[in-house]
C-alpha atoms as a PDB file:
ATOM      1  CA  UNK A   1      13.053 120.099 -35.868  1.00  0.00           C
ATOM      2  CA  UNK A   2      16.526 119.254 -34.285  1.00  0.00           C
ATOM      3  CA  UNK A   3      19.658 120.324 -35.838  1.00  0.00           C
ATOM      4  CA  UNK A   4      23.284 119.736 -34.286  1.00  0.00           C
ATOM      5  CA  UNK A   5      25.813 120.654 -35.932  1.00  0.00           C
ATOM      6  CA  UNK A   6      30.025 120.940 -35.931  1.00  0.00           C
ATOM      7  CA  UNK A   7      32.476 123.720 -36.738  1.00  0.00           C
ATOM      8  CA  UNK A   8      35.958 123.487 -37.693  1.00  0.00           C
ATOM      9  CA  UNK A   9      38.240 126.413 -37.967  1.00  0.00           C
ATOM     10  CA  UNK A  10      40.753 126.143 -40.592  1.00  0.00           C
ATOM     11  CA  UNK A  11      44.056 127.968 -41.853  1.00  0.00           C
ATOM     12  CA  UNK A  12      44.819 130.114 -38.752  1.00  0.00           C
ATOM     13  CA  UNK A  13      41.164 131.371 -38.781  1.00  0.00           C
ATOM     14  CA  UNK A  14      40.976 132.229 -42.320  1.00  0.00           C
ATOM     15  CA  UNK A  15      38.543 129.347 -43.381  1.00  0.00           C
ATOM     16  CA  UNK A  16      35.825 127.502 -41.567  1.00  0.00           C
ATOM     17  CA  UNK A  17      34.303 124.155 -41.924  1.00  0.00           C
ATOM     18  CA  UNK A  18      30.157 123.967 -40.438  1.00  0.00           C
ATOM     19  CA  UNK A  19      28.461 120.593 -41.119  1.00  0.00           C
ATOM     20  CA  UNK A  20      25.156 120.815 -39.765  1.00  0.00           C
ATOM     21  CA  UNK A  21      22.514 117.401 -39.581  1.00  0.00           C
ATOM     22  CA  UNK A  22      18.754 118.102 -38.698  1.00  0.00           C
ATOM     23  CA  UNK A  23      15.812 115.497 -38.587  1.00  0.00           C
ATOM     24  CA  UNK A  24      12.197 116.364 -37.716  1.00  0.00           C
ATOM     25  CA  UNK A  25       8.600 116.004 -38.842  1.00  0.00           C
ATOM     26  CA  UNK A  26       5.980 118.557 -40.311  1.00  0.00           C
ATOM     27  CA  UNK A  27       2.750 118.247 -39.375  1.00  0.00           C
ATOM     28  CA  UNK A  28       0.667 118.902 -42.464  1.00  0.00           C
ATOM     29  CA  UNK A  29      -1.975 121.704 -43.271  1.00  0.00           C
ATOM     30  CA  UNK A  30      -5.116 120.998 -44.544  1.00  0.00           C
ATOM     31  CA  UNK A  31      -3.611 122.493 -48.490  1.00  0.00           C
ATOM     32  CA  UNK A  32      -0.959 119.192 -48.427  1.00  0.00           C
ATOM     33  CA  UNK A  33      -3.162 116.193 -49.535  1.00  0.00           C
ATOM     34  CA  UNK A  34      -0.063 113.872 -48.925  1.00  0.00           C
ATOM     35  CA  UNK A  35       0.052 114.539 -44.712  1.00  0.00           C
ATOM     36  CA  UNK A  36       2.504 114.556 -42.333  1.00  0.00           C
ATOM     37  CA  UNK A  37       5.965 114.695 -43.572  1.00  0.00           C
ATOM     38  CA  UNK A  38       9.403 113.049 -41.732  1.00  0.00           C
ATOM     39  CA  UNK A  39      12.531 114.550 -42.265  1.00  0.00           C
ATOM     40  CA  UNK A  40      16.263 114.570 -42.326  1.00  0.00           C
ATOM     41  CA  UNK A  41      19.316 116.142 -44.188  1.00  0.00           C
ATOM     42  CA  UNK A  42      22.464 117.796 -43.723  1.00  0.00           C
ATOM     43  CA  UNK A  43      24.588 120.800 -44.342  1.00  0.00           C
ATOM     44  CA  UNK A  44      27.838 121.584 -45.368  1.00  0.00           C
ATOM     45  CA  UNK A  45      29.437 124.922 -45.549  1.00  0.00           C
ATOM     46  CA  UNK A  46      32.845 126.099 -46.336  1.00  0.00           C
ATOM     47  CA  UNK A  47      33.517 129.978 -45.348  1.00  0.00           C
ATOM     48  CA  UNK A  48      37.167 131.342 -46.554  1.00  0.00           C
ATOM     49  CA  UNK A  49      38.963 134.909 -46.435  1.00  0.00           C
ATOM     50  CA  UNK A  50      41.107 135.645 -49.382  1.00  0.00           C
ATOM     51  CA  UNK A  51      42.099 138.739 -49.025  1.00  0.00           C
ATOM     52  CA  UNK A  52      41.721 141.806 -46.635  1.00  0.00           C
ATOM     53  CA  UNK A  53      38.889 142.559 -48.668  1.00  0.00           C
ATOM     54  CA  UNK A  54      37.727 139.188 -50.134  1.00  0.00           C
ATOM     55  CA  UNK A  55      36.054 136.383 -49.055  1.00  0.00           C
ATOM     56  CA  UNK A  56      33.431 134.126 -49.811  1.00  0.00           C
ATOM     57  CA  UNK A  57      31.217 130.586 -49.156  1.00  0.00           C
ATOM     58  CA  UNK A  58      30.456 127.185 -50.966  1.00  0.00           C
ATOM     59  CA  UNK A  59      27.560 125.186 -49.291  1.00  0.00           C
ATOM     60  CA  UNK A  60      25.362 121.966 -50.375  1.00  0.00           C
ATOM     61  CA  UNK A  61      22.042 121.202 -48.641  1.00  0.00           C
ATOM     62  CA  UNK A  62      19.726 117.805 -48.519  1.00  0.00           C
ATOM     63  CA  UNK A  63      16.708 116.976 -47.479  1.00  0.00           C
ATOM     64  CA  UNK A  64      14.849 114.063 -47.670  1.00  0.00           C
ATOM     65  CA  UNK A  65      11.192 114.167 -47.114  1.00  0.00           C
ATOM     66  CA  UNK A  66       9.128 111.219 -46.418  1.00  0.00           C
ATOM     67  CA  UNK A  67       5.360 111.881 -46.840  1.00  0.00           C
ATOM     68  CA  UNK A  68       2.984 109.320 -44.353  1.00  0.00           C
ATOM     69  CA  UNK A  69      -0.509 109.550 -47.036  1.00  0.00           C
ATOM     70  CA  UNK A  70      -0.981 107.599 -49.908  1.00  0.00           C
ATOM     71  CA  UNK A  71      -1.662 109.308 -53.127  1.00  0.00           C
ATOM     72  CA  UNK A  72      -4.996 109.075 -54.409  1.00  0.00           C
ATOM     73  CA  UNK A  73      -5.085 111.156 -57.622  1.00  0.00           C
ATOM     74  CA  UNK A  74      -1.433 110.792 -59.431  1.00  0.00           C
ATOM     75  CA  UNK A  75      -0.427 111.095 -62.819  1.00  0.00           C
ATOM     76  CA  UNK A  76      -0.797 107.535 -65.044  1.00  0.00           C
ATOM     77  CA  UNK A  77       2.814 107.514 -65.143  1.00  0.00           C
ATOM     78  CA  UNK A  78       2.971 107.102 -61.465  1.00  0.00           C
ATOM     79  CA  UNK A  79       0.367 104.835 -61.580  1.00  0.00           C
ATOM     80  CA  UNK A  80       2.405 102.294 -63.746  1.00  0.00           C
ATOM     81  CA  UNK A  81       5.270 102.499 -61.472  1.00  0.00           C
ATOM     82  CA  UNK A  82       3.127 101.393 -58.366  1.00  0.00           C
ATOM     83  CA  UNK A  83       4.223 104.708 -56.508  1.00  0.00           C
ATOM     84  CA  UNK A  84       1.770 105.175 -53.109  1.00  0.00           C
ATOM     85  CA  UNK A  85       3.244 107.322 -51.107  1.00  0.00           C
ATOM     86  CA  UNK A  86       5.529 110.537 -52.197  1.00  0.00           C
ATOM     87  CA  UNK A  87       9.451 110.735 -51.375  1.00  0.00           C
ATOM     88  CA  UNK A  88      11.622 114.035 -51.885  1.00  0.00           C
ATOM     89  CA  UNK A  89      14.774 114.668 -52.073  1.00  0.00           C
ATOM     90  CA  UNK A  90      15.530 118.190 -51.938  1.00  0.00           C
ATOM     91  CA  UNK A  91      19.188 119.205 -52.982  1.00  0.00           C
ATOM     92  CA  UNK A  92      21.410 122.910 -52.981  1.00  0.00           C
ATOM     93  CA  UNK A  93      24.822 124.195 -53.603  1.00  0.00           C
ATOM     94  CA  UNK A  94      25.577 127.383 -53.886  1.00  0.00           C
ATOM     95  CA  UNK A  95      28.365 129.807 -53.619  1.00  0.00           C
ATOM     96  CA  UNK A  96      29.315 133.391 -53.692  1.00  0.00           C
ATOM     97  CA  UNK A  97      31.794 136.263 -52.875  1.00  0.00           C
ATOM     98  CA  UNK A  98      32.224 139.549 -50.529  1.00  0.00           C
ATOM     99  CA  UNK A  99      34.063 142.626 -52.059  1.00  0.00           C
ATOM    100  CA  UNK A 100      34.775 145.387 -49.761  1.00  0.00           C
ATOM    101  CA  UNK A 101      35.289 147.511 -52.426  1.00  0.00           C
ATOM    102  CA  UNK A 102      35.331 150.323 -50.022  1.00  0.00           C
ATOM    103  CA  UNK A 103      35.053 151.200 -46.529  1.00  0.00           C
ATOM    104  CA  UNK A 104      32.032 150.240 -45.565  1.00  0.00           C
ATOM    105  CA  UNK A 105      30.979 149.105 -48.855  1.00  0.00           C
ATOM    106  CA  UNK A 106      30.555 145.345 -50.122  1.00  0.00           C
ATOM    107  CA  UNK A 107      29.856 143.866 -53.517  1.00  0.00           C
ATOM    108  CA  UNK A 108      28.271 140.374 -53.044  1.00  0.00           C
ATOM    109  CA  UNK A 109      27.453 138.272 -56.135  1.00  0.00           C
ATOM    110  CA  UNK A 110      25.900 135.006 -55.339  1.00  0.00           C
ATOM    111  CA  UNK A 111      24.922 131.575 -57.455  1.00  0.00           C
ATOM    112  CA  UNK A 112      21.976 128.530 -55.649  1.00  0.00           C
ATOM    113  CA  UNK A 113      21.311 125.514 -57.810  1.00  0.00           C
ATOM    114  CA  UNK A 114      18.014 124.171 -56.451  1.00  0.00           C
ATOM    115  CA  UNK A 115      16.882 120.565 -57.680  1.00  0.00           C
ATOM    116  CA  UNK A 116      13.431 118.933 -56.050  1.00  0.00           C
ATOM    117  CA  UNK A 117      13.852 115.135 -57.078  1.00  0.00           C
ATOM    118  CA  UNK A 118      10.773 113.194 -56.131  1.00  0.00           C
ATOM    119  CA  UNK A 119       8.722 109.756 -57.039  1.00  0.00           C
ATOM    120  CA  UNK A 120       5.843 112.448 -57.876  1.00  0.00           C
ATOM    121  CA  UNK A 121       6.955 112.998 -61.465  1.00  0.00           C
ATOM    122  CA  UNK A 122       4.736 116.504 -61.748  1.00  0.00           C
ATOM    123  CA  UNK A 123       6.695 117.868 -58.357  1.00  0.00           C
ATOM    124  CA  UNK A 124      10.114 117.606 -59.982  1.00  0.00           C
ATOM    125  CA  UNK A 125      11.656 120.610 -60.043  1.00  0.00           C
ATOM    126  CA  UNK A 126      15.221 122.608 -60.954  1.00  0.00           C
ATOM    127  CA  UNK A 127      16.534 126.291 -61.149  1.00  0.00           C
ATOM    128  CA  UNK A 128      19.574 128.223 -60.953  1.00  0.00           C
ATOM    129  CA  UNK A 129      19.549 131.780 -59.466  1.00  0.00           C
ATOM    130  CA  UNK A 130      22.056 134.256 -59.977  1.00  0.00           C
ATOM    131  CA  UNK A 131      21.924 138.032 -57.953  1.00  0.00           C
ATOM    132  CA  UNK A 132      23.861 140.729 -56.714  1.00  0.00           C
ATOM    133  CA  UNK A 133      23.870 142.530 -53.871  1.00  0.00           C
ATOM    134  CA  UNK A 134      24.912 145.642 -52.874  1.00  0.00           C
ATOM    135  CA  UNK A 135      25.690 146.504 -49.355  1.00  0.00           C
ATOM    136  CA  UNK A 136      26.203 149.410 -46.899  1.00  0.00           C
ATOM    137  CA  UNK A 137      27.207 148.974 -43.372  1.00  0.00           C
ATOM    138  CA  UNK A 138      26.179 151.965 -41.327  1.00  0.00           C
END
């Protein structure tokens, strides 16, 4: 994998821009019947300070993967549609906050939308995770 990438600081230091681009290839494992995979994708972030105590982070993230096998056993729907060889394109944004609420003490709650798109119909995939973290620097 290569990744470059650029950073941009913004409003006196308070904020930050990263975009990051990567390319590369995996080489597959004998558990991946569709092979070798090429890909490339990029990266934005946006990191901001609110307050003394506040701050917090919006991001995306895509990825498109471009499999080198044909498929030999895929679903009759991707039969009629004449697909070979499988395509992804992986997408995330996401987002969260840090709370010192105290010293040494942070309150982080977090939100990543995940969505696989793909010519495969049955490796389609979505979720949205939520969590919180508590945190303790020592």
């Amino acid at each position: 994998e290569l990744t470059t990438g650029w950073t941009r600081s913004l409003f006196g230091g308070s904020a930050s821009f990263n975009l990051q681009a990567f390319g590369g290839r995996e080489f597959a494992t004998d558990d991946r019947p569709d092979g070798d995979s090429n890909f490339f994708g990029l990266s934005p972030t946006l990191n901001f300070t609110l307050t003394e105590t506040l701050g917090g982070f919006v991001f995306g993230w895509w990825q498109h993967d471009r499999y080198n096998i044909e498929q030999l056993n895929v679903d009759a729907a991707d039969n009629i549609l004449g697909i070979a060889e499988r395509e992804d394109d992986l997408f995330e944004v996401g987002g969260g906050l840090t709370w010192e609420f105290a010293n040494s003490w942070s309150l982080n709650p977090e939100i990543l939308y995940i969505y696989d798109d793909t010519n495969i119909l049955a490796n389609e995939y979505s979720s949205t995770e939520i969590w919180m973290t508590i945190r303790k620097d020592f």
